[in-house]
N, C-alpha and C. Protein backbone atom coordinates (compact mmCIF):
# COMPACT_ATOMS: atom_id res chain seq x y z
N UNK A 1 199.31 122.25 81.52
CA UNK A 1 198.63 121.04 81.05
C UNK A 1 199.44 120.41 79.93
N UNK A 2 199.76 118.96 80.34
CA UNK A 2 200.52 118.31 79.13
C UNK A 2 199.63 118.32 77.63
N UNK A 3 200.06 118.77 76.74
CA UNK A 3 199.67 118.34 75.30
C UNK A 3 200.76 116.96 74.61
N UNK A 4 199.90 116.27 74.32
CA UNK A 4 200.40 115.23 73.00
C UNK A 4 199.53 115.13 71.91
N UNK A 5 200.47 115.49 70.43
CA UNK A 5 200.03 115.42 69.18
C UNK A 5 200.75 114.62 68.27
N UNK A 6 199.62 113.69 67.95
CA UNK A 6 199.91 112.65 66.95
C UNK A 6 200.07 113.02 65.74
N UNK A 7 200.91 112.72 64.80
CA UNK A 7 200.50 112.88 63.60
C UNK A 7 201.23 111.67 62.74
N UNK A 8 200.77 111.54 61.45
CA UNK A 8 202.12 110.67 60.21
C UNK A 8 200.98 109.53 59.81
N UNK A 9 199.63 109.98 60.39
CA UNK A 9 198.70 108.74 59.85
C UNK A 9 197.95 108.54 58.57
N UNK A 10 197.75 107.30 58.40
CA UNK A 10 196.95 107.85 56.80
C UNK A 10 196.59 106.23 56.36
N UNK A 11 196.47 106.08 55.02
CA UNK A 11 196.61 105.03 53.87
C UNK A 11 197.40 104.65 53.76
N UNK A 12 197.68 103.14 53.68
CA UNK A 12 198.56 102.28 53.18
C UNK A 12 198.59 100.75 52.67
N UNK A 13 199.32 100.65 51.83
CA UNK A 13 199.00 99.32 51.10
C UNK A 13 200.57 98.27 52.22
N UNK A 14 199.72 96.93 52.25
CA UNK A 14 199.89 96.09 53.13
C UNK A 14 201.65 96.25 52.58
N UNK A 15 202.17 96.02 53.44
CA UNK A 15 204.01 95.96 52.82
C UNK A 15 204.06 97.20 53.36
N UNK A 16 203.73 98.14 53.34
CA UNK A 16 204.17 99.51 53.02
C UNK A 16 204.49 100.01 54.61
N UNK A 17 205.07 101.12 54.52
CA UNK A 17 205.86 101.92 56.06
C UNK A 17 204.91 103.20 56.45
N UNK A 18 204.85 103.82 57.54
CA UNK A 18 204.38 105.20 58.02
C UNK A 18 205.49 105.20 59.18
N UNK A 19 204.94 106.29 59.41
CA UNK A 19 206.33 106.97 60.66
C UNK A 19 205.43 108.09 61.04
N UNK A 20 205.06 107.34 62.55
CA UNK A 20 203.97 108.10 63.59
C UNK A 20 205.15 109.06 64.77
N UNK A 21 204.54 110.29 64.74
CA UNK A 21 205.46 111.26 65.52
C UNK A 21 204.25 111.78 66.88
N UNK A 22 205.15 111.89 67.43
CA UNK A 22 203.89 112.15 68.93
C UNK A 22 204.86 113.40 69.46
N UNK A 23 204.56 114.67 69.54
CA UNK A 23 205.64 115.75 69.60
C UNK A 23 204.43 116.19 71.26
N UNK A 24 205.56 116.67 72.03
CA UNK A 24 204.53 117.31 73.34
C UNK A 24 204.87 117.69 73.80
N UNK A 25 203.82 118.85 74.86
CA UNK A 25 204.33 120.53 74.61
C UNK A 25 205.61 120.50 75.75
N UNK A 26 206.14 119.69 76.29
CA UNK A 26 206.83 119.93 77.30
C UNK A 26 208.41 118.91 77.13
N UNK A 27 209.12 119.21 77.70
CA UNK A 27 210.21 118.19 78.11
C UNK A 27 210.09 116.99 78.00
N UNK A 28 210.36 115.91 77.62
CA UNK A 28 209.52 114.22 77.14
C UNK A 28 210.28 113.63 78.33
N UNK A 29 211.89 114.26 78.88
CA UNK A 29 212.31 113.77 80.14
C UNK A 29 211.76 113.74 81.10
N UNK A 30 210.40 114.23 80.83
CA UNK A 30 209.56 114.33 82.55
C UNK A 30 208.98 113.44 82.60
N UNK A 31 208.75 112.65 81.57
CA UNK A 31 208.00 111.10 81.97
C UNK A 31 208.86 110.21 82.21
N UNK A 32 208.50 109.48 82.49
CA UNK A 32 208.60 107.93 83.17
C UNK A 32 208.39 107.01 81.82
N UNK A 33 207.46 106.76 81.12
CA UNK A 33 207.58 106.00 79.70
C UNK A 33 206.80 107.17 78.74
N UNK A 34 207.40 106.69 77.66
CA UNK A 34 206.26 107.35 76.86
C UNK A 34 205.65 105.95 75.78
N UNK A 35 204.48 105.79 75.69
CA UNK A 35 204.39 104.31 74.85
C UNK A 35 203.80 105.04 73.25
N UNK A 36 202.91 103.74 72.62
CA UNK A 36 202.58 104.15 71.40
C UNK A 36 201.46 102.79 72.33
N UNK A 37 199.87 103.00 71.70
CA UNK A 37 198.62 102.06 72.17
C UNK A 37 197.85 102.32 70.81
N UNK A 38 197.23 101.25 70.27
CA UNK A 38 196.49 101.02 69.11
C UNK A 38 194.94 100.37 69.28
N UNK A 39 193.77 101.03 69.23
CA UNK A 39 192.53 100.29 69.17
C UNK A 39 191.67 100.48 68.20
N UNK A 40 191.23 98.94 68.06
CA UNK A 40 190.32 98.79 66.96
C UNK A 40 188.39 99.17 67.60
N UNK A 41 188.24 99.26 66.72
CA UNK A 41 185.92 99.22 67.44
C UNK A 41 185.91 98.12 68.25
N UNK A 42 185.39 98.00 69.17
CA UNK A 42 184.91 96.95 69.98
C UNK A 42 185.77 96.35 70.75
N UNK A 43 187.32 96.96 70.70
CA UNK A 43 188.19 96.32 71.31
C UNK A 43 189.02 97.21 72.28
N UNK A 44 189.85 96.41 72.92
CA UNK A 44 190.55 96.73 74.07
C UNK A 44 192.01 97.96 73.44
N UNK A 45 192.38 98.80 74.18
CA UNK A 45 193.25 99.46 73.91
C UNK A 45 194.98 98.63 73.92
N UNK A 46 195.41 98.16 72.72
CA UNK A 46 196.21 97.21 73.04
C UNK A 46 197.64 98.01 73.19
N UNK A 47 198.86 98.06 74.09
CA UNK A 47 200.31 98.28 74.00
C UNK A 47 201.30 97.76 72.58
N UNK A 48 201.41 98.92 72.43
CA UNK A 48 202.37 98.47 71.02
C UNK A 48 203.80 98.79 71.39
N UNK A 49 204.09 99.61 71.93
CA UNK A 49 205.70 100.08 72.36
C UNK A 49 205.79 100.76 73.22
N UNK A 50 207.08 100.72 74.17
CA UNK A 50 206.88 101.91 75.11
C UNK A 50 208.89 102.50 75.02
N UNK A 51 209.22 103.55 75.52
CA UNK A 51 210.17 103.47 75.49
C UNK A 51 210.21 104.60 76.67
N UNK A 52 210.96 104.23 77.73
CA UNK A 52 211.74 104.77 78.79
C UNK A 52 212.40 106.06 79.04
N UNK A 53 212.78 106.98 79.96
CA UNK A 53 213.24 108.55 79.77
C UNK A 53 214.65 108.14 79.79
N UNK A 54 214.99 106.74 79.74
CA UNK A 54 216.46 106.47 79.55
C UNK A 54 216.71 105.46 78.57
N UNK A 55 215.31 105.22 77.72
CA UNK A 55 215.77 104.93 76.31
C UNK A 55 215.45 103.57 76.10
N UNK A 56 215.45 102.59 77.14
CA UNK A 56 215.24 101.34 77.20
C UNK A 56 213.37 101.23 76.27
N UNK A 57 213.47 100.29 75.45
CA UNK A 57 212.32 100.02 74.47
C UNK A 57 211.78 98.46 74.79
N UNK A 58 210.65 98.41 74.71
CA UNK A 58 210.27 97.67 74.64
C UNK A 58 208.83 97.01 73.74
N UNK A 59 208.47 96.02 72.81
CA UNK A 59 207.66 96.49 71.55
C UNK A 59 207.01 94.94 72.04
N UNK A 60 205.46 95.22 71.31
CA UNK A 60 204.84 94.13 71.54
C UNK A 60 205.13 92.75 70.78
N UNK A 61 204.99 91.37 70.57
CA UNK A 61 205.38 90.70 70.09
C UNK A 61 204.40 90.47 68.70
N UNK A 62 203.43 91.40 68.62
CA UNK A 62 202.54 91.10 67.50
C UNK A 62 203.49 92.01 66.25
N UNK A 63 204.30 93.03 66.76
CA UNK A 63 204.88 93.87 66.35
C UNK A 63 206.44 93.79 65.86
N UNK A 64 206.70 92.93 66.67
CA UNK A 64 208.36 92.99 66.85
C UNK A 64 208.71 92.77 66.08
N UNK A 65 210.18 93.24 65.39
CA UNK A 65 210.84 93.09 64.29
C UNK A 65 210.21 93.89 63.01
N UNK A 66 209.05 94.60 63.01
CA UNK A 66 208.51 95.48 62.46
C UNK A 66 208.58 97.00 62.75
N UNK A 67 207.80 97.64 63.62
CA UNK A 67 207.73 98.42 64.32
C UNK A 67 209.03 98.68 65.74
N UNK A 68 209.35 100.07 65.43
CA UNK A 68 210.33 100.53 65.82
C UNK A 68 209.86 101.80 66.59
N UNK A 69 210.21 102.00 68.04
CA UNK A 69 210.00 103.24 68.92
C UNK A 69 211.45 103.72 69.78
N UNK A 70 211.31 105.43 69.10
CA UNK A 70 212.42 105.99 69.20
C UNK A 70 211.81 107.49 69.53
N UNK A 71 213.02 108.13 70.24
CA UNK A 71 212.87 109.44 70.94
C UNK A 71 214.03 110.37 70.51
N UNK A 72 213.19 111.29 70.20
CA UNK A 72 214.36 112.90 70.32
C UNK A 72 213.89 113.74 70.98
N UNK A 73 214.91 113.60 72.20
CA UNK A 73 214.66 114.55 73.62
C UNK A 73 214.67 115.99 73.17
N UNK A 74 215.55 116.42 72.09
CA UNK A 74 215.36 117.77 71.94
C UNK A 74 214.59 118.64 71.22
N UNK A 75 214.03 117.77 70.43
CA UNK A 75 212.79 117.92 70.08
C UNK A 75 211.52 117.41 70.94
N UNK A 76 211.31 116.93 71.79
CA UNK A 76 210.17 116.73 72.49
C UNK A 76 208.95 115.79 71.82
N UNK A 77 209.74 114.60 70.72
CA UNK A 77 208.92 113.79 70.37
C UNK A 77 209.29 112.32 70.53
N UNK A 78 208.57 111.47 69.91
CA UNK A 78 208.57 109.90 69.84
C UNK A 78 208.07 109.66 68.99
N UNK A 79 208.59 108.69 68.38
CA UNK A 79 208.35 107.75 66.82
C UNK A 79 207.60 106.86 66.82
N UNK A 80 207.04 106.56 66.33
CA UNK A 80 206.98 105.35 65.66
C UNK A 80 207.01 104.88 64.37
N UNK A 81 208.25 103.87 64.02
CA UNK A 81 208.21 103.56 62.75
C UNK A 81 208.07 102.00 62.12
N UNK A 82 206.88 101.79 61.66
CA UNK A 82 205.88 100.93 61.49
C UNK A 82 206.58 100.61 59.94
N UNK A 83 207.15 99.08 59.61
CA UNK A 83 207.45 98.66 58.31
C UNK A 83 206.99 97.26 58.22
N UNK A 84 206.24 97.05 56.69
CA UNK A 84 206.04 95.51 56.77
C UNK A 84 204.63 95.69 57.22
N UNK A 85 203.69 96.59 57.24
CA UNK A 85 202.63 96.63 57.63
C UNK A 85 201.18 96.46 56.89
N UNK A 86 200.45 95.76 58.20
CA UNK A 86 199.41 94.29 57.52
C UNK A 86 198.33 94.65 57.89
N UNK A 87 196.92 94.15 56.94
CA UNK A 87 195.81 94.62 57.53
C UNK A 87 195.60 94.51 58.74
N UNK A 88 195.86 94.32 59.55
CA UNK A 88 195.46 93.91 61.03
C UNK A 88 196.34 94.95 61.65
N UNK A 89 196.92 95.71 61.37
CA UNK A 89 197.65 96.92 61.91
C UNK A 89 196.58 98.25 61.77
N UNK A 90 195.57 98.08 61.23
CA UNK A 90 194.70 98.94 61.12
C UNK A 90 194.23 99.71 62.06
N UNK A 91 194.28 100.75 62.69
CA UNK A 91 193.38 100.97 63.90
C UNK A 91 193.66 102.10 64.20
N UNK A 92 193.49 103.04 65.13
CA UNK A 92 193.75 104.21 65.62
C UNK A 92 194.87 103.87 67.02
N UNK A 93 195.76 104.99 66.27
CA UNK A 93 196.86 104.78 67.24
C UNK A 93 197.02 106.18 67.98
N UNK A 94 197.50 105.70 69.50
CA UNK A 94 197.59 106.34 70.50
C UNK A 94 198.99 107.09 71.25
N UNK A 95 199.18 108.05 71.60
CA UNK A 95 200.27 108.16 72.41
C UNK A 95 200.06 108.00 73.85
N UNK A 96 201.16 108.02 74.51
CA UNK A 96 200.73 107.70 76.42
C UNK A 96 202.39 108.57 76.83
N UNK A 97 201.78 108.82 77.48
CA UNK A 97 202.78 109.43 78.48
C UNK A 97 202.72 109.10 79.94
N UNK A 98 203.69 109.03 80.58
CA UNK A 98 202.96 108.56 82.02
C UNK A 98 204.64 109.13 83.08
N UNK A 99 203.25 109.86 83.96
CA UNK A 99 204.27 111.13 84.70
C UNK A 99 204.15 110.36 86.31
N UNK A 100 205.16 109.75 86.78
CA UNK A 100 205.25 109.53 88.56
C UNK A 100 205.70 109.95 89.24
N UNK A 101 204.67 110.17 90.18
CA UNK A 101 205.26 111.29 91.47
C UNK A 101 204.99 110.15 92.58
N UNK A 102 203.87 110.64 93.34
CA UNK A 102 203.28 109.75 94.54
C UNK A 102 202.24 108.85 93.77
N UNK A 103 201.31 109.16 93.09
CA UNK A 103 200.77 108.85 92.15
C UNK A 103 201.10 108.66 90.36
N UNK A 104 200.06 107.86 89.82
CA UNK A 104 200.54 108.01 87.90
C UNK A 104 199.33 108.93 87.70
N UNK A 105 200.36 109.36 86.67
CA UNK A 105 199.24 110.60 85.80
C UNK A 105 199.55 109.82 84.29
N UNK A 106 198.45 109.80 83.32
CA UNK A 106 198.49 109.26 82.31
C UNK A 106 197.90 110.41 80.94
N UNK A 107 198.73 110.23 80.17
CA UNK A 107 198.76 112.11 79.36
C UNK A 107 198.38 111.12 78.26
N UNK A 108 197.39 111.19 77.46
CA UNK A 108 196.98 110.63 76.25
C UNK A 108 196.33 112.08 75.01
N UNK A 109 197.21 111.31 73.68
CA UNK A 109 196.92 112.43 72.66
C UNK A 109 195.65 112.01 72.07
N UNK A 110 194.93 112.63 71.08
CA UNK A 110 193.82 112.52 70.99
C UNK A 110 193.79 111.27 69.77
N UNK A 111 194.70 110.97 69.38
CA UNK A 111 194.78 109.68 68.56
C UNK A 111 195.08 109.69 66.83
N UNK A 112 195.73 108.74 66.03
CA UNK A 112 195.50 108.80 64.55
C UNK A 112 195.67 107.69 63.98
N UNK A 113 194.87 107.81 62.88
CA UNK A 113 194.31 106.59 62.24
C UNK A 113 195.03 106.37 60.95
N UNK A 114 195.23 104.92 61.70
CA UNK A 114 196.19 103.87 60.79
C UNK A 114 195.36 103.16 59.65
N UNK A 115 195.47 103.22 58.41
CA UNK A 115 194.49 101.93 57.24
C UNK A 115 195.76 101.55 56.82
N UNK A 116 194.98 100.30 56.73
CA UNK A 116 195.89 99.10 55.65
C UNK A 116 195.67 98.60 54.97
N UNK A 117 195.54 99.03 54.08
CA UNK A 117 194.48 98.00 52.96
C UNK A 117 195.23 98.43 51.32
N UNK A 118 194.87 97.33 50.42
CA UNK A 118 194.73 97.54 49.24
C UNK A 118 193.30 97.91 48.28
C-alpha cells in the first residue's frame, strides 16, 4: 500500500516562505505525476503543481513565479517551495500521486495545513 507524508506546515506571516516535503514509502518513479492540491472549507480541491517521473513541472497560475515543485528520486520525496506567500494561500495542502496501468490509481496523503496571516 502506497504511503504519502506531508510535512513543513505551519504559521506564517504574509511575505514569508515554507518548504512542503511529501516523502513516500516507495520509489516516486512509479508514478506518472506526483502534484501538490490545496483546499480551503467549502471549496473545491484546487491543483497547485504537478511534476512528472521525468521532471517536466507544471504550477498553477495563481502560483506561478512563487511556488516551486521539485523531486529527489533518491530520496522518495517532492517539494514544495512556497515564497512570497499571501493570505489566500491559506489552506490545507495535499499530495497526489497518480499510478497508470490500464486504469488511474490516485495515492493521496492525509494533508497539512498552511496559515498566513499576521
Amino acid at each position: 500500500q502506497v504511503q504519502l507524508v506531508e510535512s513543513g506546515g505551519g504559521l506564517v506571516q504574509p511575505g514569508g516562505s515554507l518548504r512542503l516535503s511529501c516523502a513516500a514509502s516507495g520509489s516516486i518513479l512509479n508514478f506518472y505525476t506526483m502534484s501538490w492540491y490545496r483546499q480551503t472549507s467549502g471549496k473545491q480541491r484546487e491543483l497547485v503543481a504537478t511534476i512528472t517521473n521525468s521532471g517536466i513541472v507544471n504550477v498553477a497560475d495563481s502560483v506561478k513565479g512563487r511556488f516551486t515543485i521539485s523531486k529527489d528520486n533518491a530520496k522518495n520525496t517532492v517539494y514544495l517551495q512556497m515564497n512570497s506567500l499571501q493570505v489566500e494561500d491559506t489552506a490545507v495542502y495535499y499530495c497526489n500521486a497518480v499510478r497508470l496501468t490500464i486504469i488511474r490509481y490516485d495515492y493521496w496523503g492525509q494533508g497539512t495545513q498552511v496559515t498566513v496571516s499576521s
